[in-house]
N, C-alpha and C. Protein backbone atom coordinates (compact mmCIF):
# COMPACT_ATOMS: atom_id res chain seq x y z
N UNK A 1 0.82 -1.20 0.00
CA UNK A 1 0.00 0.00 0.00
C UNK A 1 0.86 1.27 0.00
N UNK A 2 2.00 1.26 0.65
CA UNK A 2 2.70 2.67 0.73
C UNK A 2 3.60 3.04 0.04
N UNK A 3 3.78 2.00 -1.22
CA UNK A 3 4.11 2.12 -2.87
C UNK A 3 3.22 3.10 -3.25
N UNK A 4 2.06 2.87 -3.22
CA UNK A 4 1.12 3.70 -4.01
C UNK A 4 0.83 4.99 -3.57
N UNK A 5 1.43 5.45 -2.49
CA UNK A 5 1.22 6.98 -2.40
C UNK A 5 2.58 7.82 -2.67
N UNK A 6 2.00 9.30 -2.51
CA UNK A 6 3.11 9.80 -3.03
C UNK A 6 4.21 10.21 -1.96
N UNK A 7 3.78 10.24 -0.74
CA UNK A 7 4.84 10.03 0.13
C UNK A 7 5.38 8.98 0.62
N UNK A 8 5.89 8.00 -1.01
CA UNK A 8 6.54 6.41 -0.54
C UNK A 8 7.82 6.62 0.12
N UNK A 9 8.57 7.81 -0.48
CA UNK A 9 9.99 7.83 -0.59
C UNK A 9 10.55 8.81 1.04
N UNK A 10 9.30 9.33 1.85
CA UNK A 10 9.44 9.87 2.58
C UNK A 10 9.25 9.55 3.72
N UNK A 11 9.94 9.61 4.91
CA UNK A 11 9.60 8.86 6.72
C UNK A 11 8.33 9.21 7.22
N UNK A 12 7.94 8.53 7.49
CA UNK A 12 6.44 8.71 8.23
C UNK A 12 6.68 9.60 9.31
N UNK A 13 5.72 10.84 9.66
CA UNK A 13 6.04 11.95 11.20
C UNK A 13 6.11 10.86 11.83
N UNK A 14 6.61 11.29 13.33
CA UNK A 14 6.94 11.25 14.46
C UNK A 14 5.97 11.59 15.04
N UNK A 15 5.65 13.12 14.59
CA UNK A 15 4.92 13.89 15.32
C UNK A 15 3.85 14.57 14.19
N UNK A 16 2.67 14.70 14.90
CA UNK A 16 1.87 15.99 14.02
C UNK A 16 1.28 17.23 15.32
N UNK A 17 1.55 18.17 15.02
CA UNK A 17 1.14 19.38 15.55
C UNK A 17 -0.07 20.23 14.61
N UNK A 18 -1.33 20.36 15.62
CA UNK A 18 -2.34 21.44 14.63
C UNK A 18 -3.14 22.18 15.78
N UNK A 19 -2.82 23.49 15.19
CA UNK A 19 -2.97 24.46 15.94
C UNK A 19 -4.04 24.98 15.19
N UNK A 20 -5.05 26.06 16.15
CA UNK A 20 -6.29 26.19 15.64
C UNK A 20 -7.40 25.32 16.62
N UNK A 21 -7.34 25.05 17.30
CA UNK A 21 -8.36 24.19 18.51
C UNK A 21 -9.29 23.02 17.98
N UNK A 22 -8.87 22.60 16.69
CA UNK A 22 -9.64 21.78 15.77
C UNK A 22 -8.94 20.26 16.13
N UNK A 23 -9.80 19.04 17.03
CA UNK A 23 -9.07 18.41 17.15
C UNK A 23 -9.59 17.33 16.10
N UNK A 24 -8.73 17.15 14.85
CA UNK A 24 -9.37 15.94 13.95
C UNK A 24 -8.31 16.60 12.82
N UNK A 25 -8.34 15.32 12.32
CA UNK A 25 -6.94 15.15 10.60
C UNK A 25 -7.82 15.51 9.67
N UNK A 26 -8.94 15.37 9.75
CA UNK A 26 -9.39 16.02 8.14
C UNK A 26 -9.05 15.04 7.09
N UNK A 27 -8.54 13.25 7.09
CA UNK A 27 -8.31 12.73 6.38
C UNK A 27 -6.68 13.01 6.04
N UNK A 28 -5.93 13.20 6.64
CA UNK A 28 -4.68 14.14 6.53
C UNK A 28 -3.65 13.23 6.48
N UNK A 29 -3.36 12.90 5.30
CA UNK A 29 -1.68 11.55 5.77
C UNK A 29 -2.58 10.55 6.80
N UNK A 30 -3.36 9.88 6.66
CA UNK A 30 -4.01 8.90 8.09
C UNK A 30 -3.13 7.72 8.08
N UNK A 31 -2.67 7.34 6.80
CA UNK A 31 -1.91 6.06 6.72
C UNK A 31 -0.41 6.28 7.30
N UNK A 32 -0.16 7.44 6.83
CA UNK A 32 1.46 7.98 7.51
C UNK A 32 1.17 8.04 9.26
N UNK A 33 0.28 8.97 9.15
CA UNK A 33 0.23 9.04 10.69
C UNK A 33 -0.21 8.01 11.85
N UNK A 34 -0.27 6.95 11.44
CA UNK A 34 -1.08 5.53 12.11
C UNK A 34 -0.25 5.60 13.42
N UNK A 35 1.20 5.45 13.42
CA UNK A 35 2.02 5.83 14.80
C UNK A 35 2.64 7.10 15.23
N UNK A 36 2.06 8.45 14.94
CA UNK A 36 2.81 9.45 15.18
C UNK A 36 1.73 9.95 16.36
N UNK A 37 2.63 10.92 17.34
CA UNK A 37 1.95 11.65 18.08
C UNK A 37 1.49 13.10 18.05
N UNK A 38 -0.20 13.10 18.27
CA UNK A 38 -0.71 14.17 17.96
C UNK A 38 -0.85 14.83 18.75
N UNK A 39 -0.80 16.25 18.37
CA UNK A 39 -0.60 17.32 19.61
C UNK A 39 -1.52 18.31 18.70
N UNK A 40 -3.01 19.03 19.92
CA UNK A 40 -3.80 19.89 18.83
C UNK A 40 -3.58 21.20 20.31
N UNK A 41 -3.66 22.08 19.42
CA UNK A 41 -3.46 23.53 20.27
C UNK A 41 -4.67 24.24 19.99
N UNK A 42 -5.27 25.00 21.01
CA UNK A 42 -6.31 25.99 20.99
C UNK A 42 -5.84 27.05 19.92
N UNK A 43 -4.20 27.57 20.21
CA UNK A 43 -3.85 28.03 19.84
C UNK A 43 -3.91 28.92 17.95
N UNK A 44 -3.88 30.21 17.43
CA UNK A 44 -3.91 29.82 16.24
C UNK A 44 -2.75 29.60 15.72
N UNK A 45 -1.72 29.42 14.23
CA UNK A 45 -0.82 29.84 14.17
C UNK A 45 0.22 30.82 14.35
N UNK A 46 -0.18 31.98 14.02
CA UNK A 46 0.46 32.97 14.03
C UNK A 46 1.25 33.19 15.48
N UNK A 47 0.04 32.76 16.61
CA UNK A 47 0.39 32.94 17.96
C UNK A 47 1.31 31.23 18.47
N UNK A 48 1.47 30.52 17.20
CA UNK A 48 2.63 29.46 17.62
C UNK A 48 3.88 30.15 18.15
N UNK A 49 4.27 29.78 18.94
CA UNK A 49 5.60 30.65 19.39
C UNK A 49 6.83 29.59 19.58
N UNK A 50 8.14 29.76 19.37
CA UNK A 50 9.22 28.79 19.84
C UNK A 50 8.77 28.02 21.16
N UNK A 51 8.13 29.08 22.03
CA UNK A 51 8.69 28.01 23.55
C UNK A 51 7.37 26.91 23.19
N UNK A 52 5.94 27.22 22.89
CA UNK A 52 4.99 26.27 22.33
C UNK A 52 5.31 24.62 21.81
N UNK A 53 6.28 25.10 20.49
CA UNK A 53 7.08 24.09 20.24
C UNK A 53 8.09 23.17 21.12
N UNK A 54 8.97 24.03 22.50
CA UNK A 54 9.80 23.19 23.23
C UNK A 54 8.98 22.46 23.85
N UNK A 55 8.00 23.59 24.37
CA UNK A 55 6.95 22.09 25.66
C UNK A 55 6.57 20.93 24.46
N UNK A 56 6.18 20.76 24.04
CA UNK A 56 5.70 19.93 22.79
C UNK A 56 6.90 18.92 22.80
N UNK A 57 7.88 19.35 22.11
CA UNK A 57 8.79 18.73 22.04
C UNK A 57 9.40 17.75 23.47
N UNK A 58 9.57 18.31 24.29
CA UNK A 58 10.09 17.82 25.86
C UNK A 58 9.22 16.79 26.13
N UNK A 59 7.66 16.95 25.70
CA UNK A 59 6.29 16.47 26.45
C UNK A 59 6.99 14.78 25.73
N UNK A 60 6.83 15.16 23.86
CA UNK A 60 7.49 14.03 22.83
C UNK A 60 8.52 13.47 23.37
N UNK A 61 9.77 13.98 23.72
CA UNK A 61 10.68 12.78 24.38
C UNK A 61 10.46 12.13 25.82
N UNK A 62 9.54 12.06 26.41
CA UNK A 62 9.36 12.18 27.43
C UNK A 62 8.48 10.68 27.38
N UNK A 63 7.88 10.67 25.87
CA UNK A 63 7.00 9.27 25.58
C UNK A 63 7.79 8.06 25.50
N UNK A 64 7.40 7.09 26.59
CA UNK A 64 7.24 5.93 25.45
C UNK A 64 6.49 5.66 24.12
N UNK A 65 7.38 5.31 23.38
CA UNK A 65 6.61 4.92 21.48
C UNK A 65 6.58 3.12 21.87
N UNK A 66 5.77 2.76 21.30
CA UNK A 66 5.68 1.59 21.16
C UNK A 66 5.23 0.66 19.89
N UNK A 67 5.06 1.96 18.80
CA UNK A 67 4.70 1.62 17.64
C UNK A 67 3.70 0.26 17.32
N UNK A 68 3.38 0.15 18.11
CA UNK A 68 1.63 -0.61 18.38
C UNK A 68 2.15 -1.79 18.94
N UNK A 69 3.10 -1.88 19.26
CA UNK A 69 3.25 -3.04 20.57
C UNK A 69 2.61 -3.16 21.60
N UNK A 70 2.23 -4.01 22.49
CA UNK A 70 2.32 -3.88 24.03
C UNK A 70 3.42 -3.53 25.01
C-alpha cells in the first residue's frame, strides 16, 4: 500500500502538531500518521511561538513509542 502513495519515498512523522483548537486530521496523511503523536493547540498559528514548540517537544521525548506493541 505505501508504494502507491506519493509520500513512498518519505519517513512517516513522528509527530503531528495542529494548531487552531480543531481536534481531527481532516483525512490528513491517516496512513502515515497511524504511529505518530498528535498534539492539537487551541492556539492559532500565528500565535505558535518557539517556547509552544519546546513544551511539545520535551512532552514528545518524554514518551514511550511503542509503535503498536504492548
Amino acid at each position: 500500500m505505501k508504494n502507491n502513495l506519493y509520500t513512498k519515498n518519505i519517513p512517516d512523522p513522528d509527530i503531528l502538531i495542529r494548531t487552531g483548537g480543531k481536534k481531527r486530521l481532516s483525512n490528513f496523511m491517516l496512513w502515515q500518521l497511524a504511529y505518530s503523536e498528535l498534539y492539537f493547540l487551541d492556539k492559532l498559528w500565528p500565535d505558535f511561538k518557539p517556547k509552544d514548540l519546546n513544551k511539545i517537544l520535551k512532552h514528545f521525548y518524554k514518551t514511550k513509542r511503542n509503535f503498536g506493541g504492548i
